[in-house]
N, C-alpha and C. Protein backbone atom coordinates (compact mmCIF):
# COMPACT_ATOMS: atom_id res chain seq x y z
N UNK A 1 103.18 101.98 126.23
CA UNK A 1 102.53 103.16 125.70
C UNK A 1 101.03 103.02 125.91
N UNK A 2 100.87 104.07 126.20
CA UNK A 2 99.10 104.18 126.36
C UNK A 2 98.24 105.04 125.34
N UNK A 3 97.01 104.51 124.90
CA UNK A 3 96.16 104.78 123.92
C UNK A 3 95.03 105.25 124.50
N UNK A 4 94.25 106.38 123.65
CA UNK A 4 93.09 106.97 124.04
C UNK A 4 91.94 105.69 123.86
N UNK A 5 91.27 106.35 124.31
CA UNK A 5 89.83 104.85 124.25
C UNK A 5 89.09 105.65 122.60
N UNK A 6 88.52 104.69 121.69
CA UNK A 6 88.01 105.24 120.77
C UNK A 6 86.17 104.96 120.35
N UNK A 7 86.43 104.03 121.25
CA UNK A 7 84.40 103.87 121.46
C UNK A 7 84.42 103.00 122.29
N UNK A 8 83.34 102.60 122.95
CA UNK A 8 82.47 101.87 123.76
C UNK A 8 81.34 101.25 123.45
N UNK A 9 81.39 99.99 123.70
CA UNK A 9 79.54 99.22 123.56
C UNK A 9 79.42 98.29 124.38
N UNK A 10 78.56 98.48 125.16
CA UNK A 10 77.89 97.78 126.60
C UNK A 10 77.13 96.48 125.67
N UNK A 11 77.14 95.49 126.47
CA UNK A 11 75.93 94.31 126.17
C UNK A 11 75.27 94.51 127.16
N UNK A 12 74.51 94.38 127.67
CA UNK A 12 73.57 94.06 128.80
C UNK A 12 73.14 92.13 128.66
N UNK A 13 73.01 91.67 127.76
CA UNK A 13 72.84 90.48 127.50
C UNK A 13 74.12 89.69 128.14
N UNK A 14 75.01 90.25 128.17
CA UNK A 14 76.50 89.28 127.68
C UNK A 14 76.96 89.93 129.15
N UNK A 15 76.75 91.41 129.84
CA UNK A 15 77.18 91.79 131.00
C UNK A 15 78.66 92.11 130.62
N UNK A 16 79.21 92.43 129.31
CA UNK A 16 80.22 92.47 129.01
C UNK A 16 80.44 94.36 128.39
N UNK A 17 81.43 94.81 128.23
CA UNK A 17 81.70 95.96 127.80
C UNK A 17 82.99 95.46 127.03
N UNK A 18 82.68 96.34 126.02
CA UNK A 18 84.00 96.48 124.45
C UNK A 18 84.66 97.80 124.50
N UNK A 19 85.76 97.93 124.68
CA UNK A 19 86.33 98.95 124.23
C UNK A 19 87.21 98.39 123.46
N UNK A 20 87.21 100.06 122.27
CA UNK A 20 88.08 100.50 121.45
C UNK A 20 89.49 101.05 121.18
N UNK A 21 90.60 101.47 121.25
CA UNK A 21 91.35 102.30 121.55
C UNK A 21 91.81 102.59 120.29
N UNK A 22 92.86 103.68 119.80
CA UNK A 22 92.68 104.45 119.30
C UNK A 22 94.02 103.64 118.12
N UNK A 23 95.11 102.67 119.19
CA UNK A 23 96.09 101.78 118.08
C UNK A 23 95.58 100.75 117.53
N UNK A 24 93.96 100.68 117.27
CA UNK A 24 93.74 99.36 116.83
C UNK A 24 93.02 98.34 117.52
N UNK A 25 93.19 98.35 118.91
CA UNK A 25 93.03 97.14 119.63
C UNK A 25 91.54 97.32 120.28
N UNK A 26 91.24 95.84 120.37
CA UNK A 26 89.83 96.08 121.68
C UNK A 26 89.93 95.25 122.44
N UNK A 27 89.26 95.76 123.88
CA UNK A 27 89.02 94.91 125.08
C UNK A 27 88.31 94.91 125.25
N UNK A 28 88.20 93.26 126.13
CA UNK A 28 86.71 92.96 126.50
C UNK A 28 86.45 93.30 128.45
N UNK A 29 85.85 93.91 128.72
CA UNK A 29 86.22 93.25 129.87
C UNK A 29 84.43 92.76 130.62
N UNK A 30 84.25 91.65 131.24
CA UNK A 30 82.96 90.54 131.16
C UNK A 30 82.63 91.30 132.79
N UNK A 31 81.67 91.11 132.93
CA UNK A 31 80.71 90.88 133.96
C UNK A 31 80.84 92.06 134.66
N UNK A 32 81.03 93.42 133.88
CA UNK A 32 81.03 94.77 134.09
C UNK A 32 80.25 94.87 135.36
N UNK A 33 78.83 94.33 135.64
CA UNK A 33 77.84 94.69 136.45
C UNK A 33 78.19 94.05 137.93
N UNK A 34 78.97 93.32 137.98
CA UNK A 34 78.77 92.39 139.54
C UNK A 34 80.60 92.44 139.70
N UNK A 35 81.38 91.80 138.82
CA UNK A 35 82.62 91.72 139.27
C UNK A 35 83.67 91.49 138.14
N UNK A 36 84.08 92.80 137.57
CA UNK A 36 84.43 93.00 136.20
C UNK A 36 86.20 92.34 136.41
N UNK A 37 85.97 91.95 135.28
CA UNK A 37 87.86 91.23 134.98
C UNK A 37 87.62 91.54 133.47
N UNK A 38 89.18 91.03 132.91
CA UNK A 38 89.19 91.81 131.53
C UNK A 38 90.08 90.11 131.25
N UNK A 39 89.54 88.72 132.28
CA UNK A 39 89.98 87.26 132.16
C UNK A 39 88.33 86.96 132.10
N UNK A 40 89.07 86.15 130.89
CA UNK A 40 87.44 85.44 130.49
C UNK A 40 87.85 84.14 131.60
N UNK A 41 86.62 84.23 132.12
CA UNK A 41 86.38 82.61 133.02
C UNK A 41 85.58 81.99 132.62
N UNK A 42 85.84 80.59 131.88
CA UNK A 42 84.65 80.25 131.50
C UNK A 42 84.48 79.04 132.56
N UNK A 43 82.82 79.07 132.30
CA UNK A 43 82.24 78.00 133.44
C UNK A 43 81.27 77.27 132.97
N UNK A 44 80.36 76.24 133.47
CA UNK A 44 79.35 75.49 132.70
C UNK A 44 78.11 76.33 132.23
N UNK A 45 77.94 77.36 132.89
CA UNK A 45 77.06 78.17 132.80
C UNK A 45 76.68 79.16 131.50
N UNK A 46 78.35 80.03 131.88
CA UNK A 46 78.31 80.67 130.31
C UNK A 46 79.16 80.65 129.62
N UNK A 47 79.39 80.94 128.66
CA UNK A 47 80.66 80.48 127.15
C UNK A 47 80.59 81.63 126.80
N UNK A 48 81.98 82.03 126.94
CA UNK A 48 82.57 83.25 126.00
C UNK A 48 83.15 82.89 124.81
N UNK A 49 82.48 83.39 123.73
CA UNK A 49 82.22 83.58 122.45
C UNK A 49 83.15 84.96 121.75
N UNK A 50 83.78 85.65 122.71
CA UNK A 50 85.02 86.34 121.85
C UNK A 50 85.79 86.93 123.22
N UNK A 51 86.91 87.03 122.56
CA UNK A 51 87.90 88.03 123.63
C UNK A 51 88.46 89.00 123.05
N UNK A 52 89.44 89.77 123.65
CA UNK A 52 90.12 90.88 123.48
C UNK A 52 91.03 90.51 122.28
N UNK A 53 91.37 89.60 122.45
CA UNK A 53 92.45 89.11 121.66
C UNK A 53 91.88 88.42 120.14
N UNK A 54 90.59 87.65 120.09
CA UNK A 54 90.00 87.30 118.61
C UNK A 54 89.37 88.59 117.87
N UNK A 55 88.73 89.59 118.84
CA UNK A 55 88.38 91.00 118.39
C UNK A 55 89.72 92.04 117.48
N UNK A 56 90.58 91.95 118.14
CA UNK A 56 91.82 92.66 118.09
C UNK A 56 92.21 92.31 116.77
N UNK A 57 92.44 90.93 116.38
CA UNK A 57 92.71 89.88 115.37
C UNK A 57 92.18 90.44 114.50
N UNK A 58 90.55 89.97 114.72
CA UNK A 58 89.60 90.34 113.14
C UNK A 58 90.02 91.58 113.12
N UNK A 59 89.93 92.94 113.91
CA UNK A 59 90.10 94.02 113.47
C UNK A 59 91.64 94.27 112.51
N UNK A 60 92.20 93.88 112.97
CA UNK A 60 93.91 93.96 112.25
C UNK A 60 93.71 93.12 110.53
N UNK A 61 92.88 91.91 110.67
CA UNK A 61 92.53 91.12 109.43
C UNK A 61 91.50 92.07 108.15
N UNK A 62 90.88 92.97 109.20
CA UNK A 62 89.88 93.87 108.39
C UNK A 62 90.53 95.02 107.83
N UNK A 63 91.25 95.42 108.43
CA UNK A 63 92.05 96.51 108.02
C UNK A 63 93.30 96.30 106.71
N UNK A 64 93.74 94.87 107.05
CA UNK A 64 94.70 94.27 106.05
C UNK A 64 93.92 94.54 104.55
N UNK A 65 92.78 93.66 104.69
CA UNK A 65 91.87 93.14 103.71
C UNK A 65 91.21 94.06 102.96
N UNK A 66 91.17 95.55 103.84
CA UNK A 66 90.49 96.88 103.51
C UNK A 66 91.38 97.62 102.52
N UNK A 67 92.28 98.12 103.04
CA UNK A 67 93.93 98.38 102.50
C UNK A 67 94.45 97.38 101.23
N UNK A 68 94.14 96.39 101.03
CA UNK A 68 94.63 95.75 100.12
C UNK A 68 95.73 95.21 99.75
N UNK A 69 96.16 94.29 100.54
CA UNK A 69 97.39 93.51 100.54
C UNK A 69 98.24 93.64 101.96
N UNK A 70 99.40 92.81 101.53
CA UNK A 70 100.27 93.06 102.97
C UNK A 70 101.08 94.37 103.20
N UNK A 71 100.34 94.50 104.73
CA UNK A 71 100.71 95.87 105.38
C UNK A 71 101.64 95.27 106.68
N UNK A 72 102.34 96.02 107.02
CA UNK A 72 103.89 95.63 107.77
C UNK A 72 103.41 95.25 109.14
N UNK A 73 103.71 94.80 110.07
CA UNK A 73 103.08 94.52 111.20
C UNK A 73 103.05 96.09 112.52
N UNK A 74 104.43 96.41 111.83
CA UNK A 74 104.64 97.68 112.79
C UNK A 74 103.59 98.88 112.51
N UNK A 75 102.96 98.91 111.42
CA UNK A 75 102.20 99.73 110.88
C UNK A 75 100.61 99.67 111.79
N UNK A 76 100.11 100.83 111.81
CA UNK A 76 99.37 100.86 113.26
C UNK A 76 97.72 100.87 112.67
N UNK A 77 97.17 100.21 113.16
CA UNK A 77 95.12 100.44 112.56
C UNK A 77 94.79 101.15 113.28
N UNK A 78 95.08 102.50 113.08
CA UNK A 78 94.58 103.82 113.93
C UNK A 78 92.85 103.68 114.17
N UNK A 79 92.41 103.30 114.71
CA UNK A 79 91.05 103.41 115.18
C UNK A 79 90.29 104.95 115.76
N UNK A 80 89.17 105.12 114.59
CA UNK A 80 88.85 106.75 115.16
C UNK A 80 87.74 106.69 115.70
N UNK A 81 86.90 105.74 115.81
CA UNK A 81 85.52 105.40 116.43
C UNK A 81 84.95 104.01 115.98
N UNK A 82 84.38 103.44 116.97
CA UNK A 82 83.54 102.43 117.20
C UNK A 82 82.25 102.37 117.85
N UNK A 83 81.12 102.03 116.87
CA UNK A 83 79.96 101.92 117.40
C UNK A 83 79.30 100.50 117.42
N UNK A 84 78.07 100.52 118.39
CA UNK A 84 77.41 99.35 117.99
C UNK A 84 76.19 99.32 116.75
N UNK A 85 76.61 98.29 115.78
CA UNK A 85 75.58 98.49 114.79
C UNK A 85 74.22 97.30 114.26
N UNK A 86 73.16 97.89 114.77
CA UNK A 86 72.00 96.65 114.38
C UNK A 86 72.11 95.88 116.22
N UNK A 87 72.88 96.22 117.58
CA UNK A 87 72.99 95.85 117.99
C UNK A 87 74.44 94.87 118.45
N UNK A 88 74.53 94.43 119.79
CA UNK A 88 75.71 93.75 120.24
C UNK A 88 75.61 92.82 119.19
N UNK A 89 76.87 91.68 119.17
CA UNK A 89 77.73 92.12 118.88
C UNK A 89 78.32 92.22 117.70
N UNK A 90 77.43 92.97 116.67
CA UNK A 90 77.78 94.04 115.24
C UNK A 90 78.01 95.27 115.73
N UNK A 91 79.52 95.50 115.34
CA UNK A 91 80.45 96.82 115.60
C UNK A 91 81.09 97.27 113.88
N UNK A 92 80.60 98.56 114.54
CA UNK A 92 81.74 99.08 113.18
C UNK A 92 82.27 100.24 113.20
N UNK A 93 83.71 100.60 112.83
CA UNK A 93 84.50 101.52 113.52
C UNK A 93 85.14 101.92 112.09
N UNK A 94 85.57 103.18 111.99
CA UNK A 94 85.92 103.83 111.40
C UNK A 94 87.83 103.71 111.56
N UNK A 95 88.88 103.41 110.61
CA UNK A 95 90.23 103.12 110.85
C UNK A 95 90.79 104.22 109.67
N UNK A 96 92.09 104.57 109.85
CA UNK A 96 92.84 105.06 109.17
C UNK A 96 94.31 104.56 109.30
């Protein structure tokens, strides 16, 4: 199944782009500017410090924690927007 995108935030620092989508989830995908993959490679150079998958996490953990108690796994963190706030990478998105 496919999901609408629900925000966007560029780093320019990090050369990375975040998206949102609309079931909850975010992707990362790195080095937008020269040769974009959505596979973190890490190398001696630079260290990736989050992925699609620890983003995705906290967001599902925030939503638990928001809601107040245990919510079923099948149950969906509808995501209605995501912005960048104070700057990369402080995000905050609006869920239902």
């Amino acid at each position: 199944m496919f999901y609408c995108p629900s925000g966007v935030v560029f780093s320019p620092e990090h050369d990375t782009l975040v998206i949102s989508l609309t079931d909850g989830s975010f992707h990362v995908i790195y080095d937008i500017s020269s040769n974009p993959t959505a596979e973190s490679q890490l190398d001696s150079t630079k260290a990736r410090s989050f992925s699609s998958s620890d983003l995705s996490s906290i967001s599902r953990r925030v939503f638990i924690q928001v809601e107040g108690g245990a919510i079923p796994h099948a149950e969906m963190n509808r995501i209605n927007g995501m912005v960048s706030f104070g700057g990369f990478p402080i995000v905050s998105w609006a869920h239902e």
